[in-house]
C-alpha atoms as a PDB file:
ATOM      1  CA  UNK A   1      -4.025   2.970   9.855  1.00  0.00           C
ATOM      2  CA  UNK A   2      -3.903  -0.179   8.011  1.00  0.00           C
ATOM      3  CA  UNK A   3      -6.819  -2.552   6.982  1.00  0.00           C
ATOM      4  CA  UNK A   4      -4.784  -5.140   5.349  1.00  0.00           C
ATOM      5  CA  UNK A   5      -1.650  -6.452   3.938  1.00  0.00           C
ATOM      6  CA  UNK A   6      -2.417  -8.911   0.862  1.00  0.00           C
ATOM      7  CA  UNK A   7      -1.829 -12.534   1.690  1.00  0.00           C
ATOM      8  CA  UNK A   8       0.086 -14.992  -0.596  1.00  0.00           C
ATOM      9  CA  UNK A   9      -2.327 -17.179  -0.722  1.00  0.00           C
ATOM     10  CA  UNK A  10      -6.014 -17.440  -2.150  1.00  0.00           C
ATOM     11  CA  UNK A  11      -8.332 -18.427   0.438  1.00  0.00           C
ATOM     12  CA  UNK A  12     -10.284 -17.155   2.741  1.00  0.00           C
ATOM     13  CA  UNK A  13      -8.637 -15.859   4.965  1.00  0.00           C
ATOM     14  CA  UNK A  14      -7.600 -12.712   3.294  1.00  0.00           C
ATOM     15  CA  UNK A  15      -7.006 -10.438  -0.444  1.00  0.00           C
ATOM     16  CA  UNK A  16      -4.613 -12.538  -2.506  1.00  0.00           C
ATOM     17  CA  UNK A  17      -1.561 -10.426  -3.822  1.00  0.00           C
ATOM     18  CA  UNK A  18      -1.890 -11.338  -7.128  1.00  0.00           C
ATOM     19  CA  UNK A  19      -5.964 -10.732  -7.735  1.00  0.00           C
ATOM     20  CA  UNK A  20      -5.231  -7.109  -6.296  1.00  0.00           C
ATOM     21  CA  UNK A  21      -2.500  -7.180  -8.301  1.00  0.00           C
ATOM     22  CA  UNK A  22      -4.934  -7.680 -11.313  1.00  0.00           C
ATOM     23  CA  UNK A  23      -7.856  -5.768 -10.301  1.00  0.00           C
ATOM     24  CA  UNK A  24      -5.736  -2.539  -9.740  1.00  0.00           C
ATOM     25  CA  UNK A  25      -2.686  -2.938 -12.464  1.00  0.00           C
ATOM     26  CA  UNK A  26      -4.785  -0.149 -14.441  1.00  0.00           C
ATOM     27  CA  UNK A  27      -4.792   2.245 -12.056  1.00  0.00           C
ATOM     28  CA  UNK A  28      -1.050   2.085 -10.639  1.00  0.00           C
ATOM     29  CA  UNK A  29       1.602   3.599 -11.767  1.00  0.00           C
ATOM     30  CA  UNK A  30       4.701   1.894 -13.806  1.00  0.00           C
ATOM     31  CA  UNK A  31       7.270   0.621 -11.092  1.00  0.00           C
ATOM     32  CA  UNK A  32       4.262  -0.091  -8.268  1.00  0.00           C
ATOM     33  CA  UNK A  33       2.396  -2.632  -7.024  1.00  0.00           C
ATOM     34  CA  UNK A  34      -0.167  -3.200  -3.991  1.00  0.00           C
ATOM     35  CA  UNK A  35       0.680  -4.938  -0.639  1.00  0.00           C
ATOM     36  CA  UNK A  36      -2.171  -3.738   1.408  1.00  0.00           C
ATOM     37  CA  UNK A  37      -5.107  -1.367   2.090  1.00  0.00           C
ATOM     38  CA  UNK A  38      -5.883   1.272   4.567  1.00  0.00           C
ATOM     39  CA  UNK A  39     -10.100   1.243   6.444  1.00  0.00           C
ATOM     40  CA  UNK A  40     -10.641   4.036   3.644  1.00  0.00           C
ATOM     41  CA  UNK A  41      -9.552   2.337   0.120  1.00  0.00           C
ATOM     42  CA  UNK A  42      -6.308   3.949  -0.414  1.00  0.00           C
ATOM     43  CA  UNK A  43      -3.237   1.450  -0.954  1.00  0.00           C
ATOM     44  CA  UNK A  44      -0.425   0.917   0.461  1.00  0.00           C
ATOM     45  CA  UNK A  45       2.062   0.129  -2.474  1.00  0.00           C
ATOM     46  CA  UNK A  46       6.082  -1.146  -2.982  1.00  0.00           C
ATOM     47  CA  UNK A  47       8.145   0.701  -5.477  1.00  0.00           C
ATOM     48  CA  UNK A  48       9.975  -1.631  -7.235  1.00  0.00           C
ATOM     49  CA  UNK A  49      12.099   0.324 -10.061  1.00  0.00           C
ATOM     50  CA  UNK A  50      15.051   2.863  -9.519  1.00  0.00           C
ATOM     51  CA  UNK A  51      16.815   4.505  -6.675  1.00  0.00           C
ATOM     52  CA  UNK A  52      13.894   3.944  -4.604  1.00  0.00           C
ATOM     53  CA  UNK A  53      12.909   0.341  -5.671  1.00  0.00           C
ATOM     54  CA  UNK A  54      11.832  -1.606  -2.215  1.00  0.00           C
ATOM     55  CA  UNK A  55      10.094   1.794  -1.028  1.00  0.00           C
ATOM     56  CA  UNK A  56       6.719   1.097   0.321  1.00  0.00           C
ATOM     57  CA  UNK A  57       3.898   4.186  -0.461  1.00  0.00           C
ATOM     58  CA  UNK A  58       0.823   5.292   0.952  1.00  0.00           C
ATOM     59  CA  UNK A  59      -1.188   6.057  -1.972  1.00  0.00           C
ATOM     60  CA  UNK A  60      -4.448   8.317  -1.650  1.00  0.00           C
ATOM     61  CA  UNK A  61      -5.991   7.264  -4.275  1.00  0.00           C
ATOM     62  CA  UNK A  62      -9.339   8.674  -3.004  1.00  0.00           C
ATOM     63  CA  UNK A  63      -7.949  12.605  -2.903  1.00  0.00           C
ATOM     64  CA  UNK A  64      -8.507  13.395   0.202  1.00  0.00           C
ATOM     65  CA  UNK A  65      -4.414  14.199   1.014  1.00  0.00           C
ATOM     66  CA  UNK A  66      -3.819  15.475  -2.895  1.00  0.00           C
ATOM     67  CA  UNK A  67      -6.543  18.201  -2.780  1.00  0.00           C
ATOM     68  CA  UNK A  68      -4.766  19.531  -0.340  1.00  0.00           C
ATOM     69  CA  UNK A  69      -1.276  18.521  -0.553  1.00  0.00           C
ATOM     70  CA  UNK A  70      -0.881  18.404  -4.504  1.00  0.00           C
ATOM     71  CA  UNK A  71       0.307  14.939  -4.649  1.00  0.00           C
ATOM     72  CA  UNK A  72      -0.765  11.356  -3.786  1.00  0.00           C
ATOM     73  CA  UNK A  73       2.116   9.151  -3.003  1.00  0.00           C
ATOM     74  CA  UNK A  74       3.924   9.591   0.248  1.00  0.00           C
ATOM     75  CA  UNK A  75       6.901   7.542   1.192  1.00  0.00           C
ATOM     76  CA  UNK A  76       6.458   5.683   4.468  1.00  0.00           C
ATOM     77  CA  UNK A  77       9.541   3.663   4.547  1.00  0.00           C
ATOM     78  CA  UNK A  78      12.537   3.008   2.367  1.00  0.00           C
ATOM     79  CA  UNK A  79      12.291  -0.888   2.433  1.00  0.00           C
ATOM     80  CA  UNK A  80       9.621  -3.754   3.737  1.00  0.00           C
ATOM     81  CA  UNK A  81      11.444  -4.448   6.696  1.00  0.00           C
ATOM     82  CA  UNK A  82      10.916  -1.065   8.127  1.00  0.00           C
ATOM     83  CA  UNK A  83       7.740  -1.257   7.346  1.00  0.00           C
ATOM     84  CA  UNK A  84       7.201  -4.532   9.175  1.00  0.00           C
ATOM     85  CA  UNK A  85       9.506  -3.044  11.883  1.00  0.00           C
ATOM     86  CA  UNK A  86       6.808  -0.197  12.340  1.00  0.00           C
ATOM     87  CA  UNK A  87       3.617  -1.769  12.270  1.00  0.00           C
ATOM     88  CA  UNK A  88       1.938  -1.994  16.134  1.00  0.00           C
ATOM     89  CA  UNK A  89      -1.569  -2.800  16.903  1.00  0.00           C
ATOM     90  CA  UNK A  90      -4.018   0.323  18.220  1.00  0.00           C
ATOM     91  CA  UNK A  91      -6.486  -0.312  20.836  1.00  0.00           C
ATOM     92  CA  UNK A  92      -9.850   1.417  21.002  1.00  0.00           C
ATOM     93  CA  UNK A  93      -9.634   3.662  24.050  1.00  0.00           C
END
């Protein structure tokens, strides 16, 4: 599930990139940065250095998946455009 994707722009109408991008620099690691949020607080982040730079991550940073998985970034797709490709909208039954 997905609560947001950052905007580009500051106003209203959504979490600019670049404040995330400054609130949560601390707390990445090297080579990521946030696009967008899940209802819980975890982040959905691009990889942007080496063999997998334009990955995008799911990133529990609230340890609900690590305590039981023993890690906290999971791949979801290799590049942005898959991403976008896979994003649909859920309707409350």
């Amino acid at each position: 599930m997905l609560r947001c994707l950052y905007s580009l722009c500051n106003d209203e109408s959504g979490v600019d990139l670049t404040a995330a991008y400054e609130e949560l620099k601390d707390d990445i690691v090297a080579g990521f940065f946030p696009i967008g949020e899940d209802p819980g607080g975890n982040l959905i982040l691009r990889s942007t250095q080496g063999d997998d730079g334009d990955a995008i991550y799911f990133w529990d940073r609230l340890g609900f998946l690590a305590n039981r998985l023993g890690k906290s970034r999971f791949r979801i797709t290799i590049n942005i455009e898959e991403f976008h490709a896979s994003l649909h909208s859920v309707v409350d039954a």
